[in-house]
N, C-alpha and C. Protein backbone atom coordinates (compact mmCIF):
# COMPACT_ATOMS: atom_id res chain seq x y z
N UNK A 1 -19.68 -13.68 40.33
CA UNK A 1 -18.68 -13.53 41.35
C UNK A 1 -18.77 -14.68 42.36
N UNK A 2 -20.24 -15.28 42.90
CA UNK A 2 -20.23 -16.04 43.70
C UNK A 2 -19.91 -17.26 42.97
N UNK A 3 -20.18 -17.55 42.08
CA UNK A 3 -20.07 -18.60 41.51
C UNK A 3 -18.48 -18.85 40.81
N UNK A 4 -17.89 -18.02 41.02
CA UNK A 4 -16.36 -18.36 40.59
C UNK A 4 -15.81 -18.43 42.00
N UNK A 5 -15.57 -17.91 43.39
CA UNK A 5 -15.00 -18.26 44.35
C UNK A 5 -15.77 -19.62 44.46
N UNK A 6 -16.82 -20.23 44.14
CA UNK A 6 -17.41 -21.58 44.36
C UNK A 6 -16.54 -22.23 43.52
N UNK A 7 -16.51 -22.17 42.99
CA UNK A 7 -15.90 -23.00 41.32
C UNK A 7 -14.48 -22.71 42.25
N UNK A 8 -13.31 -22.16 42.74
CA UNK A 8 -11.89 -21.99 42.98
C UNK A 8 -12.29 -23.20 44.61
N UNK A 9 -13.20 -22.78 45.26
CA UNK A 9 -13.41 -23.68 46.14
C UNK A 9 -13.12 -25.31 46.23
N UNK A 10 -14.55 -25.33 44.92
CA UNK A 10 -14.99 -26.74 45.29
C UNK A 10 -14.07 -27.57 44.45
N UNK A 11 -13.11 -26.89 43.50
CA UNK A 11 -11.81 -27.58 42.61
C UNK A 11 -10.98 -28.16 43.38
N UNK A 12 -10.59 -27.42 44.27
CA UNK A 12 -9.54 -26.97 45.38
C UNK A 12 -9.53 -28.28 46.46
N UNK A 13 -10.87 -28.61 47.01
CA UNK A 13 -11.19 -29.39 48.01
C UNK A 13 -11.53 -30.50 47.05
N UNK A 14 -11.51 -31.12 45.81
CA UNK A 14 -11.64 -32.07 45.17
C UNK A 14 -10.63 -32.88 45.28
N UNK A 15 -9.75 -32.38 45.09
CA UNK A 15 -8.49 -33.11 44.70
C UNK A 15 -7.63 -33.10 46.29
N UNK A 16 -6.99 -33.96 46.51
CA UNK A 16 -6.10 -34.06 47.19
C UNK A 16 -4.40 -33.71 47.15
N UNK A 17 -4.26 -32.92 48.36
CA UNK A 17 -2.60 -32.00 48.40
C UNK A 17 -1.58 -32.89 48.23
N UNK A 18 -1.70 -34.32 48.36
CA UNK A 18 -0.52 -34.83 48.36
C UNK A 18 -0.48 -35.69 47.05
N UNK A 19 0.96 -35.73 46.41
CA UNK A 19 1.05 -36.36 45.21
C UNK A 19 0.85 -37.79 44.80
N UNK A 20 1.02 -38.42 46.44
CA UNK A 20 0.24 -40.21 45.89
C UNK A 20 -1.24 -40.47 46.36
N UNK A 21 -1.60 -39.26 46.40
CA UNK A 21 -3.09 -39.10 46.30
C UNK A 21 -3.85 -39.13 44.66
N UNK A 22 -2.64 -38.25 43.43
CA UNK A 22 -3.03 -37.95 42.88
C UNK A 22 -3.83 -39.57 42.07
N UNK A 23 -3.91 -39.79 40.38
CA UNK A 23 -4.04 -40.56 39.69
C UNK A 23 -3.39 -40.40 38.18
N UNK A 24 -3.43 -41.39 37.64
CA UNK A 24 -2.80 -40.88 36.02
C UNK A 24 -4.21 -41.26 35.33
N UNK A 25 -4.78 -40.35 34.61
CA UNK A 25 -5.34 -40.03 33.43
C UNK A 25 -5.86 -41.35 32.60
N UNK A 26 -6.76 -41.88 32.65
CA UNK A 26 -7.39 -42.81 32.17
C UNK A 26 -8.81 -43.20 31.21
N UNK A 27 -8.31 -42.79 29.81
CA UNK A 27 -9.46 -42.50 28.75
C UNK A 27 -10.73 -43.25 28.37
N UNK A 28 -11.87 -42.68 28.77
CA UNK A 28 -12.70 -43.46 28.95
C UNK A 28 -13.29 -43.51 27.66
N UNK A 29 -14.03 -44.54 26.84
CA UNK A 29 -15.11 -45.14 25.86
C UNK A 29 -15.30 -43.44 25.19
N UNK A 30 -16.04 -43.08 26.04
CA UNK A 30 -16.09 -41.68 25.39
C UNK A 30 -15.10 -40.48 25.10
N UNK A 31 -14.62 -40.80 26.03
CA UNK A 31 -12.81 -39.53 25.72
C UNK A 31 -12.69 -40.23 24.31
N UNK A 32 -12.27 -41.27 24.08
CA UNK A 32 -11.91 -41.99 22.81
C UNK A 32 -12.42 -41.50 21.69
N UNK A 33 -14.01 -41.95 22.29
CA UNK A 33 -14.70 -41.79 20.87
C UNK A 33 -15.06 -40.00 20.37
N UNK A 34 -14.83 -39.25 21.42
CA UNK A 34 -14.64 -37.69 21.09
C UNK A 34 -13.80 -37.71 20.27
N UNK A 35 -12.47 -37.85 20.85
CA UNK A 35 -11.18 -37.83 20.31
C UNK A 35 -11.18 -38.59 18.74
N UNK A 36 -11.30 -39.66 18.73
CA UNK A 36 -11.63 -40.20 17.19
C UNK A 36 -12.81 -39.31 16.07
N UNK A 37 -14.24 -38.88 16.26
CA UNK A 37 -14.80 -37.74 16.08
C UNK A 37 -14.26 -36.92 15.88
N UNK A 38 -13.55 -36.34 16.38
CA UNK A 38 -13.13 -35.03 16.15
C UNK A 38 -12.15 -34.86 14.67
N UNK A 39 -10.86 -36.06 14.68
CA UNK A 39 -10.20 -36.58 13.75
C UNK A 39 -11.16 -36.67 12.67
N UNK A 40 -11.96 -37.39 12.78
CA UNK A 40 -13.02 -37.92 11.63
C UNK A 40 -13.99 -36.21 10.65
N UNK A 41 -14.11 -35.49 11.79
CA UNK A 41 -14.50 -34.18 11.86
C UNK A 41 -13.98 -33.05 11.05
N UNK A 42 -12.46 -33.33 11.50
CA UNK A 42 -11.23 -32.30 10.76
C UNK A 42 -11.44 -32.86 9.26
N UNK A 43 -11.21 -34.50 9.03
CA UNK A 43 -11.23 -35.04 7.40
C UNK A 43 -12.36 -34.86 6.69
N UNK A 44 -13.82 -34.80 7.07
CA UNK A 44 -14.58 -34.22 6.37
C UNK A 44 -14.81 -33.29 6.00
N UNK A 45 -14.43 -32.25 6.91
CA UNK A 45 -14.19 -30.83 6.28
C UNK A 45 -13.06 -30.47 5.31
N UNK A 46 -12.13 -31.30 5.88
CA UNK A 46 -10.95 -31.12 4.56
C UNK A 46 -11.26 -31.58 3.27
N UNK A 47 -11.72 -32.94 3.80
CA UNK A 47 -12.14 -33.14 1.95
C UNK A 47 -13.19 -32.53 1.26
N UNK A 48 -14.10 -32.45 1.96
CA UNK A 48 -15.26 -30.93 1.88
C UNK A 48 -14.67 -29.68 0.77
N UNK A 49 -13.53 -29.23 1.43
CA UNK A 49 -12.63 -28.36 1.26
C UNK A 49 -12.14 -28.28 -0.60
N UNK A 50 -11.11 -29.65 -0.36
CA UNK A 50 -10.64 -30.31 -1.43
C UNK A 50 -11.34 -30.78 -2.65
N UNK A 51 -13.06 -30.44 -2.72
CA UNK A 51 -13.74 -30.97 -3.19
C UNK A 51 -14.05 -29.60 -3.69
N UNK A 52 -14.43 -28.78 -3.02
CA UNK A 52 -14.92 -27.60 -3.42
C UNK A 52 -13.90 -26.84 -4.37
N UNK A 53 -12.68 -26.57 -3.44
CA UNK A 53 -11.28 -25.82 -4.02
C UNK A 53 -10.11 -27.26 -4.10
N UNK A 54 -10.32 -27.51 -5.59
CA UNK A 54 -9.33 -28.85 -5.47
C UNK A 54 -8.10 -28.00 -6.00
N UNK A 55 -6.64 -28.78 -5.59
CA UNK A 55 -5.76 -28.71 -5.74
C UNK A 55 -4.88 -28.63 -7.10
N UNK A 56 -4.57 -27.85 -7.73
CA UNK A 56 -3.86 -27.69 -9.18
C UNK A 56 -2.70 -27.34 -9.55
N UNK A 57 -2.49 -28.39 -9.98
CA UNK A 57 -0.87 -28.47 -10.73
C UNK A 57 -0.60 -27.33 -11.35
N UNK A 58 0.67 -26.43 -11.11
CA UNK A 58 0.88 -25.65 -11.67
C UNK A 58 1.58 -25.91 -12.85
N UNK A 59 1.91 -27.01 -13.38
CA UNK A 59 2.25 -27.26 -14.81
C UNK A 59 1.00 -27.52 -15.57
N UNK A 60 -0.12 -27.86 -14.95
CA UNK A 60 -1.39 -28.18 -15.76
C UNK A 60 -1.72 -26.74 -16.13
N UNK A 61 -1.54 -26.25 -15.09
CA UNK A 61 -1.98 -24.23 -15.46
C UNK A 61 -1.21 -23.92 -16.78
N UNK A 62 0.25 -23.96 -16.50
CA UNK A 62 0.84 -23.57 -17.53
C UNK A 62 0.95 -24.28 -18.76
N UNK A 63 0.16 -25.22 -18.73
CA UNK A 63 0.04 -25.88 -20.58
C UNK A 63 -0.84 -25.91 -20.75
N UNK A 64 -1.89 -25.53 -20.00
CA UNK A 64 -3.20 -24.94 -20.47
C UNK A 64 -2.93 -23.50 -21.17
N UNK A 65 -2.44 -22.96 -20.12
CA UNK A 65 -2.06 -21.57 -20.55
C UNK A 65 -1.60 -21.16 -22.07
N UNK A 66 0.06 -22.40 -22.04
CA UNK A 66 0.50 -22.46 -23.43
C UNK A 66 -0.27 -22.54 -24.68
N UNK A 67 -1.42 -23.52 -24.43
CA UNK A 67 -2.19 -24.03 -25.77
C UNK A 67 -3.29 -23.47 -25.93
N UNK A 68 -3.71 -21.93 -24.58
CA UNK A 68 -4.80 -21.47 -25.13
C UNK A 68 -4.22 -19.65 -25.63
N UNK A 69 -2.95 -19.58 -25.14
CA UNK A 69 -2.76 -18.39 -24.88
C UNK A 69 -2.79 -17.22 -26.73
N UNK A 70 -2.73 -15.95 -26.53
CA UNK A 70 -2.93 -15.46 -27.97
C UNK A 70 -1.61 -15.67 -28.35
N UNK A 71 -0.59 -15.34 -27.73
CA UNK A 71 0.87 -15.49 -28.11
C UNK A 71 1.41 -17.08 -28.91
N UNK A 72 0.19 -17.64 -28.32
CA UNK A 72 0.84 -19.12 -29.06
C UNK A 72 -0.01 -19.83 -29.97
N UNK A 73 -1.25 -19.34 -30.03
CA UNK A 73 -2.34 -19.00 -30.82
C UNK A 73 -1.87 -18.82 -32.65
N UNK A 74 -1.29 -17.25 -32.25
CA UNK A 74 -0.51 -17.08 -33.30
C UNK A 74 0.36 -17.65 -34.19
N UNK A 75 1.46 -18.06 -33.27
CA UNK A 75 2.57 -19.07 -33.72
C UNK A 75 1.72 -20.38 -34.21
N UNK A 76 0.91 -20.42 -33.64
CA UNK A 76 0.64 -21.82 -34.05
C UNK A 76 -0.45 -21.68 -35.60
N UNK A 77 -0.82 -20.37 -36.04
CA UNK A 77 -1.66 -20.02 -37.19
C UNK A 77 -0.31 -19.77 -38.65
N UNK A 78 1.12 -19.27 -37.78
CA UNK A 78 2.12 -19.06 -38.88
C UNK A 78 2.66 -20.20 -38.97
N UNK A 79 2.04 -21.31 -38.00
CA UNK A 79 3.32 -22.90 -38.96
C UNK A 79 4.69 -22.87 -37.23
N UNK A 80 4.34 -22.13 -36.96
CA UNK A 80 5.49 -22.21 -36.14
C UNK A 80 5.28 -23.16 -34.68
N UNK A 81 6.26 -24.41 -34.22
CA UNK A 81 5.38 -25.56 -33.32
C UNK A 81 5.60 -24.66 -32.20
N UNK A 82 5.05 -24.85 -31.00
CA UNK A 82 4.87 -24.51 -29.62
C UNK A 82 5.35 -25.40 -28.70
N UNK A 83 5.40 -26.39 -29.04
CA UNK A 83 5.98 -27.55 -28.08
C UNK A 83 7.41 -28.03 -29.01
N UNK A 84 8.75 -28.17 -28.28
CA UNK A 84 9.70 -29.04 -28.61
C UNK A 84 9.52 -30.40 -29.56
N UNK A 85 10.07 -29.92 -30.29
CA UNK A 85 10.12 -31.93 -30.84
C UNK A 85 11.32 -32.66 -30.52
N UNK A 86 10.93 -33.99 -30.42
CA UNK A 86 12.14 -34.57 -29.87
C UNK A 86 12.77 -35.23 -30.81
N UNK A 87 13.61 -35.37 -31.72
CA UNK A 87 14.26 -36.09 -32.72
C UNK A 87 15.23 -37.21 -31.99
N UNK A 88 14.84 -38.49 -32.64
CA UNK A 88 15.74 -39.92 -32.68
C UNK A 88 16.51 -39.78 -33.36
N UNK A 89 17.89 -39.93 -33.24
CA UNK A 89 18.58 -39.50 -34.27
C UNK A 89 19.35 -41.25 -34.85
N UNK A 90 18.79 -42.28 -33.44
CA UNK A 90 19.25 -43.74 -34.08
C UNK A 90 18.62 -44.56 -33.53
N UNK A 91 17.74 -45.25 -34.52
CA UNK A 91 16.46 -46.17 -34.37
C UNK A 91 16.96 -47.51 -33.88
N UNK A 92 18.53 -47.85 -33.62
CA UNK A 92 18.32 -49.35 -32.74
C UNK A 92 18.55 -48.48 -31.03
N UNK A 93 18.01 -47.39 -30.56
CA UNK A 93 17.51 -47.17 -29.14
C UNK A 93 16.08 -47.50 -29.14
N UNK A 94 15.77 -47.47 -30.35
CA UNK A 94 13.91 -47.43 -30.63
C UNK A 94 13.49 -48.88 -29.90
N UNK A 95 14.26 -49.47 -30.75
CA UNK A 95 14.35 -51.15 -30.83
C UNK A 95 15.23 -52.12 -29.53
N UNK A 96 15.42 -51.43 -29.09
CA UNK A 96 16.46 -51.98 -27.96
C UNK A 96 17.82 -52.58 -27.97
N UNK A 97 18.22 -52.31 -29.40
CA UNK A 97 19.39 -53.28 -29.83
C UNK A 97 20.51 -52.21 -29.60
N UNK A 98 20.75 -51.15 -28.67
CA UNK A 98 21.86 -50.41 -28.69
C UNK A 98 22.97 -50.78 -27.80
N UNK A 99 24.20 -50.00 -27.78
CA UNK A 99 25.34 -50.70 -27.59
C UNK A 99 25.14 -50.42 -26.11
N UNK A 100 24.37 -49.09 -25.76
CA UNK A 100 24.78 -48.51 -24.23
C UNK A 100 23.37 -49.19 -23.56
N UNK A 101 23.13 -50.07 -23.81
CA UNK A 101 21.34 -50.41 -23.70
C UNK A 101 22.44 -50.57 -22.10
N UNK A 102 21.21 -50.12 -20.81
CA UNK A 102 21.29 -50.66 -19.56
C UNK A 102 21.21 -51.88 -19.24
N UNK A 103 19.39 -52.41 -20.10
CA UNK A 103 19.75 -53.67 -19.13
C UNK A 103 19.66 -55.24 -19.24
N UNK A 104 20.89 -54.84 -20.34
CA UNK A 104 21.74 -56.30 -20.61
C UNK A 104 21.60 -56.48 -21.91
């Protein structure tokens, strides 16, 4: 109790009532280097983080999924493909000699 009316006191009588008394805010060597620390602080823990629980593609999930799953397991024991095939249906796109070629 005494020590908080001290503390409202001695704040109070620190500073001066009038506004071109006041000052603007001027970061010292150490404000800085807190402030940079701290930044530096947050990224090690994040990558900490990122290291521990890394980040995963949910298409990597799901073609993992595809190529281990029983459903495709199966299909893939009767002959039947699991992945699309893509058919060329005209080999001068292969070659670059086509009429709609882009570029040039």
């Amino acid at each position: 109790m005494w020590f908080e009316r001290f503390d409202i006191i001695a704040i109070v009588l620190s500073k001066g009532h009038l506004p071109s008394t006041w000052w603007r805010f001027e970061p010292t060597f150490v404000d800085v280097g807190i402030f940079i620390g701290t930044i530096g602080f947050f990224f090690v823990l994040f990558l900490l983080y990122a290291r521990t629980f890394p980040v995963i593609a949910q298409a990597e999930v799901k073609t993992i999924l595809k190529s281990s799953g029983e459903f495709y397991k199966k299909r893939r024991e009767q002959g039947i493909p699991t992945k699309p095939e893509i058919i060329v249906t005209d080999s001068s796109a292969i070659n670059g000699r086509s009429d709609n070629n882009l570029n040039g």
